[in-house]
N, C-alpha and C. Protein backbone atom coordinates (compact mmCIF):
# COMPACT_ATOMS: atom_id res chain seq x y z
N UNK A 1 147.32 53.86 -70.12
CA UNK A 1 147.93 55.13 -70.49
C UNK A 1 148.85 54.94 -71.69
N UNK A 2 148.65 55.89 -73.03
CA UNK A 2 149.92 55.83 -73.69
C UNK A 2 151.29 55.37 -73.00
N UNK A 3 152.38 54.71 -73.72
CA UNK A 3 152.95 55.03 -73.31
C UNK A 3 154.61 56.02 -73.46
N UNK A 4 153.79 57.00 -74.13
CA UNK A 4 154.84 57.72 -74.54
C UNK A 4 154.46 58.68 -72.68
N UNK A 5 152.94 59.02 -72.35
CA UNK A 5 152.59 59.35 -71.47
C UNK A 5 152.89 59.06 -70.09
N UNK A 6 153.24 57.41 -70.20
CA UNK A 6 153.41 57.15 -69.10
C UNK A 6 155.12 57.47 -69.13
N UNK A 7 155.73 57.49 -69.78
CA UNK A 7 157.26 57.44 -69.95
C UNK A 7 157.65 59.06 -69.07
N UNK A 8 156.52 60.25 -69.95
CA UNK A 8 156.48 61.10 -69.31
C UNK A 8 156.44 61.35 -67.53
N UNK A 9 155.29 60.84 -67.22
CA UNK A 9 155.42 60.67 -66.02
C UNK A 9 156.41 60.29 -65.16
N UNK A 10 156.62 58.93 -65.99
CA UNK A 10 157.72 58.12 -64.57
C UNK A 10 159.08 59.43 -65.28
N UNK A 11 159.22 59.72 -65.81
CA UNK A 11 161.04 60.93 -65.64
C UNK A 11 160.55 62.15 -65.10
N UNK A 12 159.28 62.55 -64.73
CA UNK A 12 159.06 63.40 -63.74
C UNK A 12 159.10 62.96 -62.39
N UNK A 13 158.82 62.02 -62.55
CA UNK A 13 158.49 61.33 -60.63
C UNK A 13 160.15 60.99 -60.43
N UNK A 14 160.73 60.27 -61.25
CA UNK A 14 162.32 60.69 -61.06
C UNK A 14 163.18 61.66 -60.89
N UNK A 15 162.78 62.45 -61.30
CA UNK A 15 163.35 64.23 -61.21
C UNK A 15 162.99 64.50 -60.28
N UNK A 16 161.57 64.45 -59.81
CA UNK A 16 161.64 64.62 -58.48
C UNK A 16 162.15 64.12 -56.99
N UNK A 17 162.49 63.14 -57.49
CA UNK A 17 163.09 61.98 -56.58
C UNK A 17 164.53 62.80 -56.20
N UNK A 18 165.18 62.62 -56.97
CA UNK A 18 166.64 63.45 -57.66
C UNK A 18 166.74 64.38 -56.42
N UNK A 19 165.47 65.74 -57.13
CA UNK A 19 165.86 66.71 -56.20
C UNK A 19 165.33 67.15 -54.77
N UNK A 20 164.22 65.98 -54.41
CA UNK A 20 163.74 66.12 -52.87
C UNK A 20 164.97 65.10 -52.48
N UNK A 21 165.51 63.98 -52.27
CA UNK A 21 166.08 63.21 -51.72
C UNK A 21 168.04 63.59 -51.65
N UNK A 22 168.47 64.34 -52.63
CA UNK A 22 169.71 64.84 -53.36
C UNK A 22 169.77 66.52 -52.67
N UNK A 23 168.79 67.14 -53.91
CA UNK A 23 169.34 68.14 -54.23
C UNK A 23 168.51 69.25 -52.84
N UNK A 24 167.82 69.07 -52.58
CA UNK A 24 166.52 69.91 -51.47
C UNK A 24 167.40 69.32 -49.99
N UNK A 25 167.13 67.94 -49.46
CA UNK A 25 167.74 67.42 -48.52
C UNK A 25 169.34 67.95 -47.97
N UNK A 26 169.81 68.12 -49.07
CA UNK A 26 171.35 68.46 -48.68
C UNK A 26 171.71 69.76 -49.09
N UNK A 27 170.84 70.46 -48.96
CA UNK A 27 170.70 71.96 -49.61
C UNK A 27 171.96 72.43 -50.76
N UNK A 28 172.54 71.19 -51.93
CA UNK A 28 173.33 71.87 -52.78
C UNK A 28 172.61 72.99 -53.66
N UNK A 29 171.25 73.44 -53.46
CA UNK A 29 171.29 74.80 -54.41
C UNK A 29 170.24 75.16 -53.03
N UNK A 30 170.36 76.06 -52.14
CA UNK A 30 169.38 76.26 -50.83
C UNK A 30 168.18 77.18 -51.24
N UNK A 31 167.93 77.37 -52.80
CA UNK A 31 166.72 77.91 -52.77
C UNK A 31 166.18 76.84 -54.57
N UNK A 32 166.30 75.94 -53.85
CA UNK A 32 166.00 74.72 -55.36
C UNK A 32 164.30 74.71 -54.66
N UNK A 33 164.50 74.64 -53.65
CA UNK A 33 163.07 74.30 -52.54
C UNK A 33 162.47 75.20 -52.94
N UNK A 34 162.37 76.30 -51.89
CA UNK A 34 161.73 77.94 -52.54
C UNK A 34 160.85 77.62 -53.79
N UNK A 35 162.18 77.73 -54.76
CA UNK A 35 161.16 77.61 -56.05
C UNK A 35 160.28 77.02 -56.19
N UNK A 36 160.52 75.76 -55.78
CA UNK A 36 159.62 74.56 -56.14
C UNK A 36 158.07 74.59 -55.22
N UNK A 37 158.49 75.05 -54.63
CA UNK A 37 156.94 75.41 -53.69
C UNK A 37 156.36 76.38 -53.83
N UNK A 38 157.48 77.95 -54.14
CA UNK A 38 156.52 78.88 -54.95
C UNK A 38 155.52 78.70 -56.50
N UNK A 39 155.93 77.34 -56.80
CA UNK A 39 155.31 77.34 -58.51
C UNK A 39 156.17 77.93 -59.76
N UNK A 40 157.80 78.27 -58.93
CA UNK A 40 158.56 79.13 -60.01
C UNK A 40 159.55 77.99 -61.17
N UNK A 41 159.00 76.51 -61.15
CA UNK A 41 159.95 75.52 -62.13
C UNK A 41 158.91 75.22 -62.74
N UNK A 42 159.43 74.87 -64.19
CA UNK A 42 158.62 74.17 -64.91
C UNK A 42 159.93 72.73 -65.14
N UNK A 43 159.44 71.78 -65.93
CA UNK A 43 160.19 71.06 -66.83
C UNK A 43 159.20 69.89 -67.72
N UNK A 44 160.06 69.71 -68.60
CA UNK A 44 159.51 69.33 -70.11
C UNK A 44 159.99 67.78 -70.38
N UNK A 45 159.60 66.83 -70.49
CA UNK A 45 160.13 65.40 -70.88
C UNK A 45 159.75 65.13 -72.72
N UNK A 46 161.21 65.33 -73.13
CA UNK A 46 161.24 64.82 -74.57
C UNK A 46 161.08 63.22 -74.45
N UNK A 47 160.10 62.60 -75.28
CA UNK A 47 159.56 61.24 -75.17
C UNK A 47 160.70 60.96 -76.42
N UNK A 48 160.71 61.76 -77.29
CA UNK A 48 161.67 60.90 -78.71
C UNK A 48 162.97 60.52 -78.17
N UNK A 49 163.86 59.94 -78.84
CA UNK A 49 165.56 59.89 -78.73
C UNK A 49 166.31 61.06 -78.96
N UNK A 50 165.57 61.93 -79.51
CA UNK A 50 166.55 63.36 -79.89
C UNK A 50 165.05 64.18 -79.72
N UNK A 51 165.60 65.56 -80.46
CA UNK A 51 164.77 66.63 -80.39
C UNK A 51 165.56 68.07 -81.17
N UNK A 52 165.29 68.42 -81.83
CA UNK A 52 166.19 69.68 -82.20
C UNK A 52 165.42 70.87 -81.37
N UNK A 53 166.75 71.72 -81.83
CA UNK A 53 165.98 73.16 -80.77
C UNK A 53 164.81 74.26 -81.52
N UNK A 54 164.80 73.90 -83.05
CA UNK A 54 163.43 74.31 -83.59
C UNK A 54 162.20 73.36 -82.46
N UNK A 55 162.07 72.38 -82.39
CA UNK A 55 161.28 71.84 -82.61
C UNK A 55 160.80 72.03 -80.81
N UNK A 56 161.58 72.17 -79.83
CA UNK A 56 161.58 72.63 -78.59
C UNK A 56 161.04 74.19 -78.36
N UNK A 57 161.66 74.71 -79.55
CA UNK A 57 161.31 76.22 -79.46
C UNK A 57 159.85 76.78 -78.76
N UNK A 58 158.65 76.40 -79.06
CA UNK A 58 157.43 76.67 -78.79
C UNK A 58 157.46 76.47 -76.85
N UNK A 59 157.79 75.54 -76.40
CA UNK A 59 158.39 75.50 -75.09
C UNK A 59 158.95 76.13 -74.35
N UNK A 60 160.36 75.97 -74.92
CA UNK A 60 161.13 77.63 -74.71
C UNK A 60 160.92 78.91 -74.38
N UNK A 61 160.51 79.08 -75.65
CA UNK A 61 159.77 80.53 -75.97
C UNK A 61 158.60 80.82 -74.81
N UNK A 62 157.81 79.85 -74.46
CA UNK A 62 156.78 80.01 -73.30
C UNK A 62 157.47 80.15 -72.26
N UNK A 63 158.33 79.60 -71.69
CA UNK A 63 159.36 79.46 -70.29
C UNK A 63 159.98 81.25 -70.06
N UNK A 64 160.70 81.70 -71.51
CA UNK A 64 160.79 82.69 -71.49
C UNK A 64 160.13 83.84 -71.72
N UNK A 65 159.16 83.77 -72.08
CA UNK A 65 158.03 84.78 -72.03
C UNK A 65 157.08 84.85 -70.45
N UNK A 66 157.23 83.78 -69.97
CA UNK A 66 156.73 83.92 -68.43
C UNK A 66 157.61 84.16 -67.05
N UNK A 67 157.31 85.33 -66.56
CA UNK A 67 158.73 85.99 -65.70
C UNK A 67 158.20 84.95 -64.56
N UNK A 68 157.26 84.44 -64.27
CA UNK A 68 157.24 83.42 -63.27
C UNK A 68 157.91 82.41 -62.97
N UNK A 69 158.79 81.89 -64.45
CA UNK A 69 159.43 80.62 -64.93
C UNK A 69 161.04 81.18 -64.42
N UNK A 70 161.49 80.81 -63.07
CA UNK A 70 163.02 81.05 -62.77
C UNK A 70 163.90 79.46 -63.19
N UNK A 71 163.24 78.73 -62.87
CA UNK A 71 164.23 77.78 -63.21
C UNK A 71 163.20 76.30 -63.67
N UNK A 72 164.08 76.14 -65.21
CA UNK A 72 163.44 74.93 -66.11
C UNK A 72 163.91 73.89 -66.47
N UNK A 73 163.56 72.34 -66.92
CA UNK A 73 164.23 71.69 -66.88
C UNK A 73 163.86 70.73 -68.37
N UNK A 74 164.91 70.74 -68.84
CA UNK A 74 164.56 69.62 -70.22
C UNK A 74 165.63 68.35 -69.89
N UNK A 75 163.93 67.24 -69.75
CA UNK A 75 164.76 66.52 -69.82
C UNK A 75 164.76 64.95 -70.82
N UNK A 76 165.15 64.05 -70.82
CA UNK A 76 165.70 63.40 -72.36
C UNK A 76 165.65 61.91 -71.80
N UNK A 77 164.97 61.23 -71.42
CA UNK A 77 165.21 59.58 -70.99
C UNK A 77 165.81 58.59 -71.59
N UNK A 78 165.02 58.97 -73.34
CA UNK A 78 165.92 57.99 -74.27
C UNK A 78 167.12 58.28 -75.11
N UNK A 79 167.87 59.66 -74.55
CA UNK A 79 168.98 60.28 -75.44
C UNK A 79 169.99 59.04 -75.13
N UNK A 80 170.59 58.32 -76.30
CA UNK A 80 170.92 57.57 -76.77
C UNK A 80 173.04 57.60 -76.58
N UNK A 81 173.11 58.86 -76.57
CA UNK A 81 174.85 59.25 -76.71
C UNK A 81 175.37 59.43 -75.21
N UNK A 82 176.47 59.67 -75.54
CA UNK A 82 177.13 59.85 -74.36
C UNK A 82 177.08 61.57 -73.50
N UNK A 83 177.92 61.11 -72.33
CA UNK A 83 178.19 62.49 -71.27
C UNK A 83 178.25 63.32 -72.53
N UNK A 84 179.18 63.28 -73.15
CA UNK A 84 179.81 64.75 -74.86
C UNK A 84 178.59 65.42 -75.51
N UNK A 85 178.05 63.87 -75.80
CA UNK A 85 177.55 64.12 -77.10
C UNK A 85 176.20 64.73 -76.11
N UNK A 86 175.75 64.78 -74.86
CA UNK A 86 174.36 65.59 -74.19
C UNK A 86 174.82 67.06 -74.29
N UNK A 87 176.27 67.10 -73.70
CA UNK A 87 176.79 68.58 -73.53
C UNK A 87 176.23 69.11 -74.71
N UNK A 88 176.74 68.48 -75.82
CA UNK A 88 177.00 69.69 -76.90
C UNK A 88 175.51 69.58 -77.20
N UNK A 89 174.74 68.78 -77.03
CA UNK A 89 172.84 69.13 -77.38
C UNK A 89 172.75 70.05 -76.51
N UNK A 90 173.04 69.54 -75.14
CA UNK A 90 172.64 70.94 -74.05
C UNK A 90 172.80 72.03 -74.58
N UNK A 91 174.28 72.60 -74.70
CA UNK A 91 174.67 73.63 -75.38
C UNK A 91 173.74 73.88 -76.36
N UNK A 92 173.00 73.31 -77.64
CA UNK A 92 172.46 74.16 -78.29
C UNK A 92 171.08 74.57 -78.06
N UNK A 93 170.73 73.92 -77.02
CA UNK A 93 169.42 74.08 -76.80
C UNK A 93 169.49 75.77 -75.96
N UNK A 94 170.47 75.93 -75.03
CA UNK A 94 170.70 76.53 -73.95
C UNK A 94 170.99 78.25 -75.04
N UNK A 95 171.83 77.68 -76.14
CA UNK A 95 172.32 78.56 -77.48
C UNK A 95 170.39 79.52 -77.77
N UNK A 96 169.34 78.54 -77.73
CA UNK A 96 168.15 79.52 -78.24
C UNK A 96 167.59 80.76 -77.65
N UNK A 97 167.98 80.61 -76.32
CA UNK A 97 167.60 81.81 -75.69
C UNK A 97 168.37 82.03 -74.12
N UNK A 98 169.57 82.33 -74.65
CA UNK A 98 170.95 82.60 -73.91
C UNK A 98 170.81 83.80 -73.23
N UNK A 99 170.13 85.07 -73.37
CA UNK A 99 169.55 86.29 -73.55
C UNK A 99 168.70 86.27 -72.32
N UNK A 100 168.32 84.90 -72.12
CA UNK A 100 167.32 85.19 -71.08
C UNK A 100 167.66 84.00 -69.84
N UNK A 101 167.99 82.71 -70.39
CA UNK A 101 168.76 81.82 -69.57
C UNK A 101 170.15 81.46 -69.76
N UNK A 102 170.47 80.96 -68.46
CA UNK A 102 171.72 80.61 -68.28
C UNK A 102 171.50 78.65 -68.43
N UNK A 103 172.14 78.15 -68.56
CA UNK A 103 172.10 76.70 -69.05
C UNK A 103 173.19 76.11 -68.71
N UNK A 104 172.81 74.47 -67.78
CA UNK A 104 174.16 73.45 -67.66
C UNK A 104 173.68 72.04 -68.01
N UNK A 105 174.36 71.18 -68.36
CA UNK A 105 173.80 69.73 -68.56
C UNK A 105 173.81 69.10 -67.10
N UNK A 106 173.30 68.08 -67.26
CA UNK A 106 173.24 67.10 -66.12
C UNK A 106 173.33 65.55 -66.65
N UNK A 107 173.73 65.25 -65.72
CA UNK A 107 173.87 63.57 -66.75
C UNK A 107 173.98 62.53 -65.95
N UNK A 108 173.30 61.25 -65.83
CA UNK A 108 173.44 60.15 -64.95
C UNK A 108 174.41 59.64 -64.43
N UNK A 109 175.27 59.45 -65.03
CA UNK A 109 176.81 58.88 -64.48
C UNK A 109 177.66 60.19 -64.23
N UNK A 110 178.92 59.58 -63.53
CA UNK A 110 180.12 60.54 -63.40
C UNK A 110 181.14 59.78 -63.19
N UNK A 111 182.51 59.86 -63.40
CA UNK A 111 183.93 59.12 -63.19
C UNK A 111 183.72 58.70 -61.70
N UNK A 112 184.68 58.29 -61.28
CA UNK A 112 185.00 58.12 -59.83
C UNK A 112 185.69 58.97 -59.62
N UNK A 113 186.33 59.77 -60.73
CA UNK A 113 187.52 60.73 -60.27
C UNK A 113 186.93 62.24 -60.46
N UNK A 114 185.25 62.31 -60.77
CA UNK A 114 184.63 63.70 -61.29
C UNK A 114 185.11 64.44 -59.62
N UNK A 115 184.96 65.23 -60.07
CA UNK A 115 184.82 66.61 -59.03
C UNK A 115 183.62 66.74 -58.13
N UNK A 116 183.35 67.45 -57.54
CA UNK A 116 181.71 67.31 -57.02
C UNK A 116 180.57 68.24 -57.22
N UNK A 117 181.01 69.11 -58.04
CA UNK A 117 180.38 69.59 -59.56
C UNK A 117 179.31 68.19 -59.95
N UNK A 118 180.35 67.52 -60.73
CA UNK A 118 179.52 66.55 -61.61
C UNK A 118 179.41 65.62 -61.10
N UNK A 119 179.95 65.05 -59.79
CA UNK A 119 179.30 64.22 -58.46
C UNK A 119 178.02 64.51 -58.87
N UNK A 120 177.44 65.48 -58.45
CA UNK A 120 175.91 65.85 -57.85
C UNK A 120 175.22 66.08 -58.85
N UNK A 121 175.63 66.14 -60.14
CA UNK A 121 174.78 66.25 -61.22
C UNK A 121 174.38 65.09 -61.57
N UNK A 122 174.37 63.91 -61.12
CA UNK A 122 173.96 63.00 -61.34
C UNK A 122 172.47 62.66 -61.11
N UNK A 123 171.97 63.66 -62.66
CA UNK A 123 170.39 63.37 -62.91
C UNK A 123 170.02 61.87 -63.26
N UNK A 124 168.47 61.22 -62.96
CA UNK A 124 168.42 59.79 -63.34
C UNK A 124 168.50 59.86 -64.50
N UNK A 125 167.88 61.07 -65.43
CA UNK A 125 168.02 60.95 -66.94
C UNK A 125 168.76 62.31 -67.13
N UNK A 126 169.31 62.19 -68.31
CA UNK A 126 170.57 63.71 -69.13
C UNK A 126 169.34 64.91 -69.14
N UNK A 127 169.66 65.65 -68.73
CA UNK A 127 168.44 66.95 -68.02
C UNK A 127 169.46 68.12 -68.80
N UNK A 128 169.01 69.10 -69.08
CA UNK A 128 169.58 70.46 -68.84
C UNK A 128 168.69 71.28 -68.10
N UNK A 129 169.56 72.02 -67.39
CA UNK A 129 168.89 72.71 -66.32
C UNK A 129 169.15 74.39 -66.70
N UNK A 130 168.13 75.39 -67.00
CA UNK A 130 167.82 76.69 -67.26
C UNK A 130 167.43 77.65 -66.14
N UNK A 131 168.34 78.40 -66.21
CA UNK A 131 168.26 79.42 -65.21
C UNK A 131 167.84 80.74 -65.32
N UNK A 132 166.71 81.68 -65.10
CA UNK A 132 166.65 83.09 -65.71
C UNK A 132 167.67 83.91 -65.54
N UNK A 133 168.22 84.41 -66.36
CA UNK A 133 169.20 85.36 -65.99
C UNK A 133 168.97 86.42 -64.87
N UNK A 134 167.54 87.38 -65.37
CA UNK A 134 167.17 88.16 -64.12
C UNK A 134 167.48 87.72 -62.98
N UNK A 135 166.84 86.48 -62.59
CA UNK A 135 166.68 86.27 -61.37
C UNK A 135 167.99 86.02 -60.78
N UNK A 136 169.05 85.88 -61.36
CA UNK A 136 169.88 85.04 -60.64
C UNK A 136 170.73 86.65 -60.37
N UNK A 137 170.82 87.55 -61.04
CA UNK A 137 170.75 89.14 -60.79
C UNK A 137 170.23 89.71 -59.41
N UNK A 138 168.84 89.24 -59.16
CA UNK A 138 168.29 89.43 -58.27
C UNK A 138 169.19 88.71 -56.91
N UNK A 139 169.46 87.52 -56.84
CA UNK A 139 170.28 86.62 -55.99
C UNK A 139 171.41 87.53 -55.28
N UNK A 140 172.32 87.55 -56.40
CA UNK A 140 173.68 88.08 -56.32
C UNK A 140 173.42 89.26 -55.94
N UNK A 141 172.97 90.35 -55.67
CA UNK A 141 172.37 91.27 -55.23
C UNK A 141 171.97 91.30 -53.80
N UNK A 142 171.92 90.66 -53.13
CA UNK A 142 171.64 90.02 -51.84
C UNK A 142 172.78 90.34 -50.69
N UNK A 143 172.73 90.47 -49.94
CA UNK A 143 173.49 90.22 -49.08
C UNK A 143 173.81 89.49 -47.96
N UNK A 144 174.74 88.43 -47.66
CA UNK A 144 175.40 88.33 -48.52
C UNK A 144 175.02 87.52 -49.58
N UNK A 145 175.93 87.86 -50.88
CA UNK A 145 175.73 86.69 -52.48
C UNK A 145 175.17 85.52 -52.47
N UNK A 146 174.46 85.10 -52.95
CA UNK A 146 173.84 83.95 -53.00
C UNK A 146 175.19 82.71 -53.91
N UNK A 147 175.27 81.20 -53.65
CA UNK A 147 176.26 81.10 -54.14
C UNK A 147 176.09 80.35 -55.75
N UNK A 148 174.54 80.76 -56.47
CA UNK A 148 174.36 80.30 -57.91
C UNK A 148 174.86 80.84 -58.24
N UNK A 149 175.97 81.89 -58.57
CA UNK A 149 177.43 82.32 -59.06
C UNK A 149 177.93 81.52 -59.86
N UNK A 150 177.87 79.87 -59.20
CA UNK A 150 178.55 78.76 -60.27
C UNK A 150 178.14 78.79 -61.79
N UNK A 151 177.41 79.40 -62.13
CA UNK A 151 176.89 78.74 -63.53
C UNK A 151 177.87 80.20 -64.45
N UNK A 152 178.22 80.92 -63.93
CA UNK A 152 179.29 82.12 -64.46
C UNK A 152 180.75 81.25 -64.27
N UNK A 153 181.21 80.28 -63.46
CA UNK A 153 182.56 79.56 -63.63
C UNK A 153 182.73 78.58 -64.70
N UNK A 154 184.21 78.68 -64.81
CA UNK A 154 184.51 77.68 -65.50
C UNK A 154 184.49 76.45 -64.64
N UNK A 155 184.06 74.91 -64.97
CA UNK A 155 184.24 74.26 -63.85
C UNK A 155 185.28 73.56 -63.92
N UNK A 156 186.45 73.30 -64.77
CA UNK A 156 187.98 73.24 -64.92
C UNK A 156 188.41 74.18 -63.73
N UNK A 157 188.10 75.61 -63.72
CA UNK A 157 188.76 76.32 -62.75
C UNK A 157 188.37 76.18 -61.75
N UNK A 158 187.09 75.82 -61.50
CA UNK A 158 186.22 76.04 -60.19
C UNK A 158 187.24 74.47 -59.54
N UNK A 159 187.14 73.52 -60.04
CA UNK A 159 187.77 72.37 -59.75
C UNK A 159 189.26 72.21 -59.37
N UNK A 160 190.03 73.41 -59.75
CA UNK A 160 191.54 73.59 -59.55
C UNK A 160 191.39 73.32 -58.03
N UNK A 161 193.09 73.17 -57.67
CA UNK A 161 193.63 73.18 -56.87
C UNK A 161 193.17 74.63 -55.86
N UNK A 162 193.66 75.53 -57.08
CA UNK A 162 193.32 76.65 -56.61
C UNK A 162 191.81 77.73 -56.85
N UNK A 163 191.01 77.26 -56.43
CA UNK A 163 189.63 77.88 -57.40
C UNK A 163 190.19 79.17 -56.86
N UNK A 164 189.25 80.23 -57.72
CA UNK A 164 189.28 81.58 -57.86
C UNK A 164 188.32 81.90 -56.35
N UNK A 165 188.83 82.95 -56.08
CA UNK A 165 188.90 83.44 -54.96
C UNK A 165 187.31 84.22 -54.74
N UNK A 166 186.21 83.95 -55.31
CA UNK A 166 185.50 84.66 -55.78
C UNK A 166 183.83 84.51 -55.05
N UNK A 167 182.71 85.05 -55.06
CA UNK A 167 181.96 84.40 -53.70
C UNK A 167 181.05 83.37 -54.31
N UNK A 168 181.22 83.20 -56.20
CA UNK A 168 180.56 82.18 -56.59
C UNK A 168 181.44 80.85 -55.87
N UNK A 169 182.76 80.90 -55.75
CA UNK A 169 183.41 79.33 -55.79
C UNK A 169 183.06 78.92 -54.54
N UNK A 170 182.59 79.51 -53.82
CA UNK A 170 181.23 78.97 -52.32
C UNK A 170 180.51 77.91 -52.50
N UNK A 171 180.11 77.86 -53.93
CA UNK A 171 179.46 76.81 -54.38
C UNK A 171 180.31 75.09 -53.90
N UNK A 172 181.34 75.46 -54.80
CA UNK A 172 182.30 74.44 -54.19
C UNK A 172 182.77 73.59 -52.54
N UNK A 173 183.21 75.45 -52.20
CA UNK A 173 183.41 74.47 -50.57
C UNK A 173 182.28 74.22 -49.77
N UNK A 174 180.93 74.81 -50.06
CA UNK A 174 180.25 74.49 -49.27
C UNK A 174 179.30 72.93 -50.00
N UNK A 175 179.81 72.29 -50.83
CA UNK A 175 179.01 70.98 -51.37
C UNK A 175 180.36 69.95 -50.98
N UNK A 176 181.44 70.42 -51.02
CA UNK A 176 182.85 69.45 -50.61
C UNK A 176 182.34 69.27 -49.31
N UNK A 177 182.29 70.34 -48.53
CA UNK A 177 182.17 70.42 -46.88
C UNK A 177 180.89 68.95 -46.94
N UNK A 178 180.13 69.51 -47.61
CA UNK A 178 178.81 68.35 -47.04
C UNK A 178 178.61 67.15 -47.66
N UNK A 179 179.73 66.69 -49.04
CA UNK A 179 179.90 65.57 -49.15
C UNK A 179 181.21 64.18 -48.52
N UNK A 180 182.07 65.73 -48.01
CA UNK A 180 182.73 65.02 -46.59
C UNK A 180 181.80 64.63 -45.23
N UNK A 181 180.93 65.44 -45.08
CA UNK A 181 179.96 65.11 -43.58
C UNK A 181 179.18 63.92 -44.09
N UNK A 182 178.79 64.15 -45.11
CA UNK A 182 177.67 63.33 -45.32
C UNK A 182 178.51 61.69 -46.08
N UNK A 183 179.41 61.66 -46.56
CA UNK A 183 180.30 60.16 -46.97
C UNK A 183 180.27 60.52 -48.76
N UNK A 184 181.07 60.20 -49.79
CA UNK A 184 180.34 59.91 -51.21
C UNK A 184 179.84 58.71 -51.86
N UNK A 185 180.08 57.87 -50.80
CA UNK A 185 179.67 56.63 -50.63
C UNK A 185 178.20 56.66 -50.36
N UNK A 186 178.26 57.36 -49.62
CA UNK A 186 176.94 56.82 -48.92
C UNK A 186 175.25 58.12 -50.20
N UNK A 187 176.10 59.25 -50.30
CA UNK A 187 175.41 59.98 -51.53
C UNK A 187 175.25 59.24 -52.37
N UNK A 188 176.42 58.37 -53.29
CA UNK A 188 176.19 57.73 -54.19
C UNK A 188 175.28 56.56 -54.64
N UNK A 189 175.02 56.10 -53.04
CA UNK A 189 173.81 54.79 -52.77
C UNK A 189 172.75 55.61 -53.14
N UNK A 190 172.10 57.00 -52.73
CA UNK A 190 171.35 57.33 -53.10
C UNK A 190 170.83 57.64 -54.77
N UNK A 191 171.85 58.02 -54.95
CA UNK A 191 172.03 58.33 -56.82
C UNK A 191 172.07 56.74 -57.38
N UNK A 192 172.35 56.11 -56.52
CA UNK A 192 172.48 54.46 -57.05
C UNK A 192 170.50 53.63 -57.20
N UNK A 193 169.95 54.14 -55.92
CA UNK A 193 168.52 53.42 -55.71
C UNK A 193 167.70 54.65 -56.67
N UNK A 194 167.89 55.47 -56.83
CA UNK A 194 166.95 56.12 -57.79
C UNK A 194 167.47 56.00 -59.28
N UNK A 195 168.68 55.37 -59.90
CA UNK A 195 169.24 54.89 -61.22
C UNK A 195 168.91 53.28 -61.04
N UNK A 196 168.66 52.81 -60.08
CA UNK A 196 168.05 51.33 -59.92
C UNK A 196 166.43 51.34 -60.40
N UNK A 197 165.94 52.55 -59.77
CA UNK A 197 164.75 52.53 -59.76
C UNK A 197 164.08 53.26 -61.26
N UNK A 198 165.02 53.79 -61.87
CA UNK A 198 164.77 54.44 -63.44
C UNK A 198 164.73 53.02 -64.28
N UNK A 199 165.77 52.38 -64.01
CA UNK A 199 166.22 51.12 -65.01
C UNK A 199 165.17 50.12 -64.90
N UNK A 200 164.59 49.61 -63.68
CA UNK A 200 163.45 48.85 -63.48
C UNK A 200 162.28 49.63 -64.64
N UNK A 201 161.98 50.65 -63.93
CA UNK A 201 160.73 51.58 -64.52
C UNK A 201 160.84 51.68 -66.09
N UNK A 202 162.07 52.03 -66.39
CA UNK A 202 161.85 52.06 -68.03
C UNK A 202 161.94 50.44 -68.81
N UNK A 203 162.35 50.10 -67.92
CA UNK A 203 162.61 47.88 -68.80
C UNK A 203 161.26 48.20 -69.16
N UNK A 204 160.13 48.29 -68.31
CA UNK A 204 158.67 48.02 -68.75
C UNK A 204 158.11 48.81 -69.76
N UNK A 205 158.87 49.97 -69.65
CA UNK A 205 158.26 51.51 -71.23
C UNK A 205 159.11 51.35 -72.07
N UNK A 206 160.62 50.89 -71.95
CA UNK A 206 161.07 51.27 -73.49
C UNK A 206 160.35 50.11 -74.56
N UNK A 207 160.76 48.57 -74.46
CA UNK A 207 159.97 48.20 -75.35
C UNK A 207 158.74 48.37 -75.75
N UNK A 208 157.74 49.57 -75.62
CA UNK A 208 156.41 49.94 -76.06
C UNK A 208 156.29 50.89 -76.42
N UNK A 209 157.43 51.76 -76.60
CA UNK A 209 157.97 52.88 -77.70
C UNK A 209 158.24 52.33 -78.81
């Protein structure tokens, strides 16, 4: 197999890893599943070190032209910079069609002192994750609120002492609640054997890029 192809592959079979073992298992988004079994995610693996958002556009533009597409994922194996320097790519990618998605980064590491926000964002590779706006309309609409609300917080505030009183910051106590039941120790082994298992997998693909 190429292996720009195979590179592809193995950061899909990681992403998936991520969110059956992480994100599905411990229900931090309780309809990540749903989607994924209705056929409503796509996601995209940039093989280069960068990518501009012209050059993504044709992608994009398909994600958002198909009302089937609720939630998408770009993601980046060999982005080269740091936690900052993904944000602010995230950000512009997220900048092309804001109108129709909502957009957050994700990124392999986190402090010891992150929040649990960016605890759990600990993708094997720097991902941004796209949300349809509609749909998440549709959510909040529900009764009661669904708690993807988060992607409308600030997560400085959401992280205060005092988060806002509001039925998105649900998001919060109900992922604190279950990374107290569940240990962050013991989450983090998991985020640890699937960043074990990226680093093995790519030793063998990056030198053949």
């Amino acid at each position: 197999m190429n292996p720009r192809e195979e590179l592809a592959r193995e950061a899909l079979r990681l992403h998936e890893r991520y969110h059956r073992e992480l994100i599905e298992r411990f229900s931090v988004c309780p309809w990540a599943k749903p989607a994924r079994a209705d056929g409503r995610t796509r996601a995209h693996v940039v093989t280069d070190a960068t990518s501009s958002p012209r050059e993504l556009m044709p992608v994009l533009g398909e994600w958002a032209a198909n009302e089937a597409v609720d939630v998408a994922f770009v993601i980046m194996p060999r982005f080269a910079g740091g936690a900052d320097a993904f944000t602010d790519w995230a950000m512009s990618i997220g900048a092309q069609l804001a109108d129709v998605f909502l957009s957050a980064p994700f990124y392999p590491s986190a402090p010891d002192s992150a929040g649990s926000i960016h605890f759990l964002r600990q993708t094997p590779d720097p991902t941004v994750q796209l949300v349809r706006r509609s749909r998440l309309e549709e959510i909040r609409a529900q009764d009661p609120p669904h708690y993807t609300d988060i992607f409308d917080l600030n997560l400085r505030d959401l992280e205060a002492e005092k988060t806002p009183r509001t039925v998105a910051a649900s998001v919060l106590a109900h992922n604190e609640r279950m990374i107290e039941r569940e240990g962050r120790a013991e989450l983090q082994d998991i985020l640890d054997d699937i960043r074990n298992d990226r680093e093995r997998t790519y030793a063998k693909l990056f030198p053949l890029l």
